[in-house]
PDB file of N, CA and C in Angstrom:
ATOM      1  N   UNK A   1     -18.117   2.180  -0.594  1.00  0.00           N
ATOM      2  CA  UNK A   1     -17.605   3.248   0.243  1.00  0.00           C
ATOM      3  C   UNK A   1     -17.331   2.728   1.644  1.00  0.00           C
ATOM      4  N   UNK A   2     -18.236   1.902   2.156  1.00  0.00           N
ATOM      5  CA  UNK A   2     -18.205   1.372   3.565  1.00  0.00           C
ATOM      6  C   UNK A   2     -16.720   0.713   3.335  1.00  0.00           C
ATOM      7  N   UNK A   3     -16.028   0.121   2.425  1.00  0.00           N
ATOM      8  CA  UNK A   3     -15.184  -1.015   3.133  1.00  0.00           C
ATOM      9  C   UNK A   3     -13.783  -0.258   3.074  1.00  0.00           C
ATOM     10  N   UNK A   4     -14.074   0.695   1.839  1.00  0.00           N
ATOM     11  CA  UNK A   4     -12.685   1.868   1.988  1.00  0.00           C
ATOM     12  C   UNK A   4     -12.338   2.594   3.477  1.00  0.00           C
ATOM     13  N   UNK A   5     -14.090   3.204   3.847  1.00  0.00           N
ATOM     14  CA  UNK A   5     -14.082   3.779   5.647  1.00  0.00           C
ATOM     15  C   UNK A   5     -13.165   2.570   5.937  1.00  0.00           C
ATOM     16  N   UNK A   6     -13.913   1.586   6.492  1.00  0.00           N
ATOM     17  CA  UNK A   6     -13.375   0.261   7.153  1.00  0.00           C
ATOM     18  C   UNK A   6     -11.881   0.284   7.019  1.00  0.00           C
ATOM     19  N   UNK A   7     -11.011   0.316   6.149  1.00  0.00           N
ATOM     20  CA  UNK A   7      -9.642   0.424   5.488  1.00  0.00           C
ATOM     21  C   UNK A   7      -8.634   1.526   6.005  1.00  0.00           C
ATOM     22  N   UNK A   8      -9.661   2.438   6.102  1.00  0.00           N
ATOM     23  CA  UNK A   8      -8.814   3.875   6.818  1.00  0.00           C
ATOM     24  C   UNK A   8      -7.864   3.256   7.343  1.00  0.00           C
ATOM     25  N   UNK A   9      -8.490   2.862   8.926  1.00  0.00           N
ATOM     26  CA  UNK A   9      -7.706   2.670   9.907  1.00  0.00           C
ATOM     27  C   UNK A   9      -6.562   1.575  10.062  1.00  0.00           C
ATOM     28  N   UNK A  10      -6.385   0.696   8.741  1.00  0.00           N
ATOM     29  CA  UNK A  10      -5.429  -0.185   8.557  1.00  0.00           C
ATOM     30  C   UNK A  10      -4.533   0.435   8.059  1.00  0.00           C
ATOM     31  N   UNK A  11      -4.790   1.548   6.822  1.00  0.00           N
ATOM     32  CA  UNK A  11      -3.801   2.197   6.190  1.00  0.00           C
ATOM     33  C   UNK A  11      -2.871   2.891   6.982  1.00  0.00           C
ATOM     34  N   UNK A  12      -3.348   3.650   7.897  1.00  0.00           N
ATOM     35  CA  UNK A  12      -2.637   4.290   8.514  1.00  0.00           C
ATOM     36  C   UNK A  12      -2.255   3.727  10.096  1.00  0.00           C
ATOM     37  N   UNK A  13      -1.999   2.386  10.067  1.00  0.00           N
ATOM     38  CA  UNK A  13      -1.377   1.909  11.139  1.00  0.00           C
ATOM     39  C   UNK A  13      -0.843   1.172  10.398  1.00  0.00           C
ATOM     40  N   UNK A  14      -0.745   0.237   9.615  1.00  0.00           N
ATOM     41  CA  UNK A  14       0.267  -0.302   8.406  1.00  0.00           C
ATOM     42  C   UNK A  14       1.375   1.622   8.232  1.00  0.00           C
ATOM     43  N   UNK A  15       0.970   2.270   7.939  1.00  0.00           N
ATOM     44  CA  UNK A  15       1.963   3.574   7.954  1.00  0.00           C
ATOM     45  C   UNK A  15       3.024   3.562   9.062  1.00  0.00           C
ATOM     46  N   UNK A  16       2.406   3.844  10.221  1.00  0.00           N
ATOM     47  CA  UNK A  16       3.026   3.624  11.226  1.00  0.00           C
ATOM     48  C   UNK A  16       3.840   2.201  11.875  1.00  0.00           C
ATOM     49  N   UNK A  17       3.503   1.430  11.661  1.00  0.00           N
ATOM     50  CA  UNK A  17       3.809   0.128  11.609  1.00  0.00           C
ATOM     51  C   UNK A  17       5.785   0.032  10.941  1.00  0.00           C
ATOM     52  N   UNK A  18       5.162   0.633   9.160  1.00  0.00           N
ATOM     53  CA  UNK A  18       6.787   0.532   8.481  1.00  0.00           C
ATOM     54  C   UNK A  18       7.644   0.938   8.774  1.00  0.00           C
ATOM     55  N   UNK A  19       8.901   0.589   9.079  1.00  0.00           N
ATOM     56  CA  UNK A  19      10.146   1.444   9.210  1.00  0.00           C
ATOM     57  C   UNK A  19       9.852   2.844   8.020  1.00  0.00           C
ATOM     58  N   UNK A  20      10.549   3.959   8.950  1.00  0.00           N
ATOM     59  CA  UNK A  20      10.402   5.183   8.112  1.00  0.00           C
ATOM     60  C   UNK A  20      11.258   5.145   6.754  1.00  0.00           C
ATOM     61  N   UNK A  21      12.260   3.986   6.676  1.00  0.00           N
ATOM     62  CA  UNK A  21      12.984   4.242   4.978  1.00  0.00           C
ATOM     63  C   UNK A  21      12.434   3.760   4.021  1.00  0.00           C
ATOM     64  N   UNK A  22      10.828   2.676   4.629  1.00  0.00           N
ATOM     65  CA  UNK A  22      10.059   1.881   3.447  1.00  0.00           C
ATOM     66  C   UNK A  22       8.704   2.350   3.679  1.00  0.00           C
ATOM     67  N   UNK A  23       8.414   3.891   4.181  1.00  0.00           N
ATOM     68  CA  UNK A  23       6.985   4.062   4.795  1.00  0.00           C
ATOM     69  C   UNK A  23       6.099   4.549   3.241  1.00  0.00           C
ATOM     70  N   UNK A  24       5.362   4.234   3.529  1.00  0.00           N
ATOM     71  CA  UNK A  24       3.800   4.890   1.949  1.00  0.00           C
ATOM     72  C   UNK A  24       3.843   6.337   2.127  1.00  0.00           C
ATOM     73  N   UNK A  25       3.258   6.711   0.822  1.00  0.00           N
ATOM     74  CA  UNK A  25       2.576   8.106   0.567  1.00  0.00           C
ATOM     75  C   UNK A  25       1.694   8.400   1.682  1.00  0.00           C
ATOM     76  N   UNK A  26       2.079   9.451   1.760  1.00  0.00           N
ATOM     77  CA  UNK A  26       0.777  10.262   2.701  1.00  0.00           C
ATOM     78  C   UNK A  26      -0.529  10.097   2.510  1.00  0.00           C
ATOM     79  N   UNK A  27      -1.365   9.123   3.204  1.00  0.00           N
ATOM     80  CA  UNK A  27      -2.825   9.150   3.191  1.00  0.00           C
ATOM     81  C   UNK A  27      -3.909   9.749   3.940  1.00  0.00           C
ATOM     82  N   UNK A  28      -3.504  11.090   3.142  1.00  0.00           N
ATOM     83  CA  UNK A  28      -4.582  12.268   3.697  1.00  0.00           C
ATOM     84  C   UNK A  28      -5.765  12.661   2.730  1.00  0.00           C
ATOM     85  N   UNK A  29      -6.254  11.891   2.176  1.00  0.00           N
ATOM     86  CA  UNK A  29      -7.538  11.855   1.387  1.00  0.00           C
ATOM     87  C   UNK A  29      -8.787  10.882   1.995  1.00  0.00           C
ATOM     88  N   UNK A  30      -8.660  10.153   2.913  1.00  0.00           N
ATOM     89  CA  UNK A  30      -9.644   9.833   3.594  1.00  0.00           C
ATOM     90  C   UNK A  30      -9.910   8.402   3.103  1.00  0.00           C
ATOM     91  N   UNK A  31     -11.308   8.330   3.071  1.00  0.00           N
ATOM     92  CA  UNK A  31     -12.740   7.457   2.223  1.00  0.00           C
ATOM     93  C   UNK A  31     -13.148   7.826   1.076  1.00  0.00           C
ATOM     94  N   UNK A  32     -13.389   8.874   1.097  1.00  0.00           N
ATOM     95  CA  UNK A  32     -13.985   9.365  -0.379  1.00  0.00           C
ATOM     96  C   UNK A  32     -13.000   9.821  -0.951  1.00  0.00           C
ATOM     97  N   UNK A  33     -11.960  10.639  -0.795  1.00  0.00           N
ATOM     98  CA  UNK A  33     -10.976  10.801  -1.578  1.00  0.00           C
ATOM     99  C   UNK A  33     -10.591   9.614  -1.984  1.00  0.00           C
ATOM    100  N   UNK A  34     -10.165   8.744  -1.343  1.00  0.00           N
ATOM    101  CA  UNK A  34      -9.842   7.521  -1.982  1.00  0.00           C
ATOM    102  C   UNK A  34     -10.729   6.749  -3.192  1.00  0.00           C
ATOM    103  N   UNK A  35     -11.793   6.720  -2.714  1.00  0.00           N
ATOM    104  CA  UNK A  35     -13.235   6.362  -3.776  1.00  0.00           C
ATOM    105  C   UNK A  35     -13.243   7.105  -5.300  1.00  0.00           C
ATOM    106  N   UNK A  36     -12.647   8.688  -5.240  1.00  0.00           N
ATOM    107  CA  UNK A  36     -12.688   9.082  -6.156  1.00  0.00           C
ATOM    108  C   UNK A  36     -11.612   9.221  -6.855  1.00  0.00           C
ATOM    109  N   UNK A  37     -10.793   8.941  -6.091  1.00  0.00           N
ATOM    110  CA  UNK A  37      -9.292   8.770  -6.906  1.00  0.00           C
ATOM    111  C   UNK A  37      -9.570   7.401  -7.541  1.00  0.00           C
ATOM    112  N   UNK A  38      -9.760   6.614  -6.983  1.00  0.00           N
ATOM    113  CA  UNK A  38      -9.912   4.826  -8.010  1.00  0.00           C
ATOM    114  C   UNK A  38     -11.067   5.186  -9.158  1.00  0.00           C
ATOM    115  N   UNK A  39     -12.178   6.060  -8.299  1.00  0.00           N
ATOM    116  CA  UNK A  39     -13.076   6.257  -9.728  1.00  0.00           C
ATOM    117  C   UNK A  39     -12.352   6.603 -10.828  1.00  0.00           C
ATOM    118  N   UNK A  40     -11.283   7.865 -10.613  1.00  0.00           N
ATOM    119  CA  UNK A  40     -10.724   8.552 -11.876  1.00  0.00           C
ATOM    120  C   UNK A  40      -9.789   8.074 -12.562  1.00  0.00           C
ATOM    121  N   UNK A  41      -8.750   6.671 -11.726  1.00  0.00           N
ATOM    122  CA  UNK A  41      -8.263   6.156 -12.288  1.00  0.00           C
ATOM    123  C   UNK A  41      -8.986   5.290 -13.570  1.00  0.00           C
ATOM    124  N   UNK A  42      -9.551   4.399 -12.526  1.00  0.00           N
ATOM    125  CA  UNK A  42     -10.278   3.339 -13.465  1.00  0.00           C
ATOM    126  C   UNK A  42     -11.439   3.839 -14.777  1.00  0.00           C
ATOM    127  N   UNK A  43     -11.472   4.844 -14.819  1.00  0.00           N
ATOM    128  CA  UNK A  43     -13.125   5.468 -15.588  1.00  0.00           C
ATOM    129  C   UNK A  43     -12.468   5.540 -16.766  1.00  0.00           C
ATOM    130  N   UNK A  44     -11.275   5.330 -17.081  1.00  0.00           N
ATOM    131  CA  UNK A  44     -10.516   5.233 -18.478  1.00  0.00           C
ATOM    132  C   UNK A  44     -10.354   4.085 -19.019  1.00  0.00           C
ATOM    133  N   UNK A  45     -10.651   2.944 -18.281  1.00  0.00           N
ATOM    134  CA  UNK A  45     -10.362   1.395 -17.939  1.00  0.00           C
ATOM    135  C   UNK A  45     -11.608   0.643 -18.190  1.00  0.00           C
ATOM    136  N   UNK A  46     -12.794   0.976 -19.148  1.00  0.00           N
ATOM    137  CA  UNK A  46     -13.345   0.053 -19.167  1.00  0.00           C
ATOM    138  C   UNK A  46     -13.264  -1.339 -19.696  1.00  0.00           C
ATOM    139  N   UNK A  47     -12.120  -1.571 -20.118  1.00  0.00           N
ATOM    140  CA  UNK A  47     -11.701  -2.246 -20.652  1.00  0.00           C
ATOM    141  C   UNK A  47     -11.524  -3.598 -19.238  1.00  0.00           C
ATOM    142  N   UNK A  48     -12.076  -4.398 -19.117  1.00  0.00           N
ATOM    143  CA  UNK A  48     -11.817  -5.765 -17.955  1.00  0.00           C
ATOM    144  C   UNK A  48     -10.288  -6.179 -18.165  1.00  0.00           C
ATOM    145  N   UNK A  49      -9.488  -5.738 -19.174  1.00  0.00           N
ATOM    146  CA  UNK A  49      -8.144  -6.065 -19.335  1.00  0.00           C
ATOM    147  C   UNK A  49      -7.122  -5.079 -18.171  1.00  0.00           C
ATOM    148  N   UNK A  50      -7.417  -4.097 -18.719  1.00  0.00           N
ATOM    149  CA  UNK A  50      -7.009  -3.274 -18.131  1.00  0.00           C
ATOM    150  C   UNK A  50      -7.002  -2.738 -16.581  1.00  0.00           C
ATOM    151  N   UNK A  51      -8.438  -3.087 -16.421  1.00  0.00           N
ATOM    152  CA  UNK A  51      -8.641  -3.321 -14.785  1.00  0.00           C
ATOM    153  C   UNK A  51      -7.653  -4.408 -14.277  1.00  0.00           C
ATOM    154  N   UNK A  52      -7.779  -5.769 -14.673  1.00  0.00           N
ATOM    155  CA  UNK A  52      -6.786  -6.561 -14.237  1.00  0.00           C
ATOM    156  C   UNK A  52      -4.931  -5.961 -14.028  1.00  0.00           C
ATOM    157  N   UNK A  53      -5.123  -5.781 -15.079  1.00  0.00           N
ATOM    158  CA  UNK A  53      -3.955  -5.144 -15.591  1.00  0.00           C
ATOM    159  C   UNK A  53      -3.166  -3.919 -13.895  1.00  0.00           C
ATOM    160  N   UNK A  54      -4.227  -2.909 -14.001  1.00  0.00           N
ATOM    161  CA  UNK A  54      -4.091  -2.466 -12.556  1.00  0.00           C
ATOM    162  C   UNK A  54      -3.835  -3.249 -11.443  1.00  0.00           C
ATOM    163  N   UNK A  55      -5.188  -3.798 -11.065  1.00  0.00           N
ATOM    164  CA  UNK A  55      -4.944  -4.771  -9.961  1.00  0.00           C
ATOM    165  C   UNK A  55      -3.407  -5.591  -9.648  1.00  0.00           C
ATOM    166  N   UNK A  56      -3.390  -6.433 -10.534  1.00  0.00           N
ATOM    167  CA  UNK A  56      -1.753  -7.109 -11.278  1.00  0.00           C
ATOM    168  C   UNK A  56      -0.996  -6.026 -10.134  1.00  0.00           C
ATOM    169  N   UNK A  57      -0.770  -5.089 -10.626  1.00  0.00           N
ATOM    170  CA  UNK A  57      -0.164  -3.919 -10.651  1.00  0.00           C
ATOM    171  C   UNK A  57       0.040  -3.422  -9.040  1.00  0.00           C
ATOM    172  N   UNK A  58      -1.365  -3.268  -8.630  1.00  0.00           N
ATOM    173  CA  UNK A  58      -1.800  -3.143  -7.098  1.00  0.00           C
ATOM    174  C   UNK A  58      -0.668  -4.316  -6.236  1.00  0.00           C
ATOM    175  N   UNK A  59      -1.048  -5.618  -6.674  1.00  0.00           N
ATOM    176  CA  UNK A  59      -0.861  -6.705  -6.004  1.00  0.00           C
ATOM    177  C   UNK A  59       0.628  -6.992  -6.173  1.00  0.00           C
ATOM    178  N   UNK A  60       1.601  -6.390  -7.019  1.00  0.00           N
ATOM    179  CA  UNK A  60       2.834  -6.871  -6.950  1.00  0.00           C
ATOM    180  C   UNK A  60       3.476  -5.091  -6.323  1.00  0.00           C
ATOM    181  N   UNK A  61       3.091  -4.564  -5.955  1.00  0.00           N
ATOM    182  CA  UNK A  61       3.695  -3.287  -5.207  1.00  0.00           C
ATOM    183  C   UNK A  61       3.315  -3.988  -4.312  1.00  0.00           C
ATOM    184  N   UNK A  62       2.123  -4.493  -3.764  1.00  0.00           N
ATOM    185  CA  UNK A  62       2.244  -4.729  -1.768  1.00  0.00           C
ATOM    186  C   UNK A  62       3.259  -6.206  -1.858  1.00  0.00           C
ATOM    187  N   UNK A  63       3.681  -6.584  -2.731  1.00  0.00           N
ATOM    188  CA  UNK A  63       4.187  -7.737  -2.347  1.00  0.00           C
ATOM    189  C   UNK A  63       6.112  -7.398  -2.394  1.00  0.00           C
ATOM    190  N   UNK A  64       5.835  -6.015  -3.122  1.00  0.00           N
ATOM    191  CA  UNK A  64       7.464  -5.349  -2.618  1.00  0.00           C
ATOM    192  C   UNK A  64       7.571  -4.889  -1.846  1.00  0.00           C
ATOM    193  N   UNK A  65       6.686  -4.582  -1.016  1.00  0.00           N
ATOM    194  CA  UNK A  65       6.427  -3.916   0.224  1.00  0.00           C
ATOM    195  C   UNK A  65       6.423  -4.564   0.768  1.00  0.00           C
ATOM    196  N   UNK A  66       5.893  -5.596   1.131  1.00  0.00           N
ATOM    197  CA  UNK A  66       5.965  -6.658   2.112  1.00  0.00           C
ATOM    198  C   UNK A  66       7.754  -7.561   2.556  1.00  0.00           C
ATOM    199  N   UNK A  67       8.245  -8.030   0.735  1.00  0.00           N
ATOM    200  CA  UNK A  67       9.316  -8.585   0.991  1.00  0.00           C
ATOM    201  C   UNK A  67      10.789  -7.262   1.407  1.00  0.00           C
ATOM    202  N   UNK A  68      10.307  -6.061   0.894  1.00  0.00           N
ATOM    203  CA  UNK A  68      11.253  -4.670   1.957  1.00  0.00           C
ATOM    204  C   UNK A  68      11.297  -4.797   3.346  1.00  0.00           C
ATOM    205  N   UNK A  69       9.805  -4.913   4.109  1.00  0.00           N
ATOM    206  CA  UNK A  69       9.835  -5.112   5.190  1.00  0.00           C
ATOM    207  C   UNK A  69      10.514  -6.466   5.439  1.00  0.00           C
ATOM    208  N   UNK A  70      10.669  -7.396   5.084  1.00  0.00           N
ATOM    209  CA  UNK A  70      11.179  -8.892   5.949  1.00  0.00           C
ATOM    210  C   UNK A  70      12.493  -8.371   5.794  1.00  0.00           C
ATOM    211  N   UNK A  71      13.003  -7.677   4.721  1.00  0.00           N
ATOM    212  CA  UNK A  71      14.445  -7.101   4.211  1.00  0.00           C
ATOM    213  C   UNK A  71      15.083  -6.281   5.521  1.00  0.00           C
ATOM    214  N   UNK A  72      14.243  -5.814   5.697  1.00  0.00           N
ATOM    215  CA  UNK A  72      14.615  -4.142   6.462  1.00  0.00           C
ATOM    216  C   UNK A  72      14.632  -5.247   8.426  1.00  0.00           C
ATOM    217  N   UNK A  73      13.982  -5.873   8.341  1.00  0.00           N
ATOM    218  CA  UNK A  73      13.923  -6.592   9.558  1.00  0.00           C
ATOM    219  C   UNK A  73      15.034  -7.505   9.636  1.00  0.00           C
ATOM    220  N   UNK A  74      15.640  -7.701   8.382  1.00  0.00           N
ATOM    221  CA  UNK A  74      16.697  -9.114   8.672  1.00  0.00           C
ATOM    222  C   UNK A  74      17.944  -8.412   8.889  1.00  0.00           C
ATOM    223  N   UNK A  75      18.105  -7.425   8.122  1.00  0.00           N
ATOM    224  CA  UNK A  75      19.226  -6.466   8.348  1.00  0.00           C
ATOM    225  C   UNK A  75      19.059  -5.850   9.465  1.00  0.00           C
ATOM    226  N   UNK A  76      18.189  -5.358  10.159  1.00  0.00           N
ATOM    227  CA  UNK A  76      18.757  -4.755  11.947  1.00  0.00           C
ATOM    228  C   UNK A  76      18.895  -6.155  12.684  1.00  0.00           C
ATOM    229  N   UNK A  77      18.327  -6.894  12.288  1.00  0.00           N
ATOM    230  CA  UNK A  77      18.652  -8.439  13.118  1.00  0.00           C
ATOM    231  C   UNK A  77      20.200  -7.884  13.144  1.00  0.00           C
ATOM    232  N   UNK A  78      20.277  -8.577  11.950  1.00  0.00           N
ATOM    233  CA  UNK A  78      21.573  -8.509  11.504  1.00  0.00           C
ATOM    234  C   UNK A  78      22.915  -7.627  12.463  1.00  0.00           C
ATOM    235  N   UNK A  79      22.681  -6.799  12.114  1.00  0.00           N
ATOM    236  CA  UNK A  79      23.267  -5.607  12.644  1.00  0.00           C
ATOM    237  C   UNK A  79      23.292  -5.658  13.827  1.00  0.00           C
ATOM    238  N   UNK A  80      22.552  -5.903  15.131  1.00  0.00           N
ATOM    239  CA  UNK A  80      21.984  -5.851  16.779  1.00  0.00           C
ATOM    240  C   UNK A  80      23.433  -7.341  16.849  1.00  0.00           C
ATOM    241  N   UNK A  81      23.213  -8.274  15.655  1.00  0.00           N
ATOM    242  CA  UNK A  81      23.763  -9.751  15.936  1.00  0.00           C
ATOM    243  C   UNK A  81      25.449  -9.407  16.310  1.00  0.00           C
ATOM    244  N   UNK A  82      25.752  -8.478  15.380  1.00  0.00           N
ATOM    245  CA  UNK A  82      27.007  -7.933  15.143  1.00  0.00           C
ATOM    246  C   UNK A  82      28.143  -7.575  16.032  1.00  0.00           C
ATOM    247  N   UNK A  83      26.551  -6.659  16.732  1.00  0.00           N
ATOM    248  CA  UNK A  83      27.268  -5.509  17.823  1.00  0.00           C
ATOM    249  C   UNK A  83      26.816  -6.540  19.196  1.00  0.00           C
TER     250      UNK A  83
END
């Protein structure tokens, strides 16, 4: 629970951070909402495959997220270069 608290405050400055055409879901569930949303996901998942399987899953959405943002940054380059 402590490292989700801890996390809050990244989530929602990573929010603010993204351009608004690549910004996240609304994270208005907190710490514990969050805690119990992964509980309810995963509690179907005992399977160690399947957990991976998620994670996998986790880890290639932030990495489209990440290469959107270098995207979204090269194109106003871009664009500022233009004009």
């Amino acid at each position: 629970m402590f490292q989700i608290a801890t996390l809050e405050p990244m989530i929602t400055g990573l929010q603010e951070a993204l351009p608004k055409s690549i910004g996240l879901l609304p994270f208005d569930r907190g710490g514990t909402g969050c805690m119990r949303l992964v509980k309810e996901q995963l509690s179907w998942g005992r399977n160690s495959e399947l957990k991976v399987e998620v994670l996998r899953g986790i880890n290639e959405t932030g990495s489209v997220l990440y290469w959107m943002g270098l995207l979204d940054i090269v194109l106003v380059s871009s664009r500022i270069l233009r004009n």
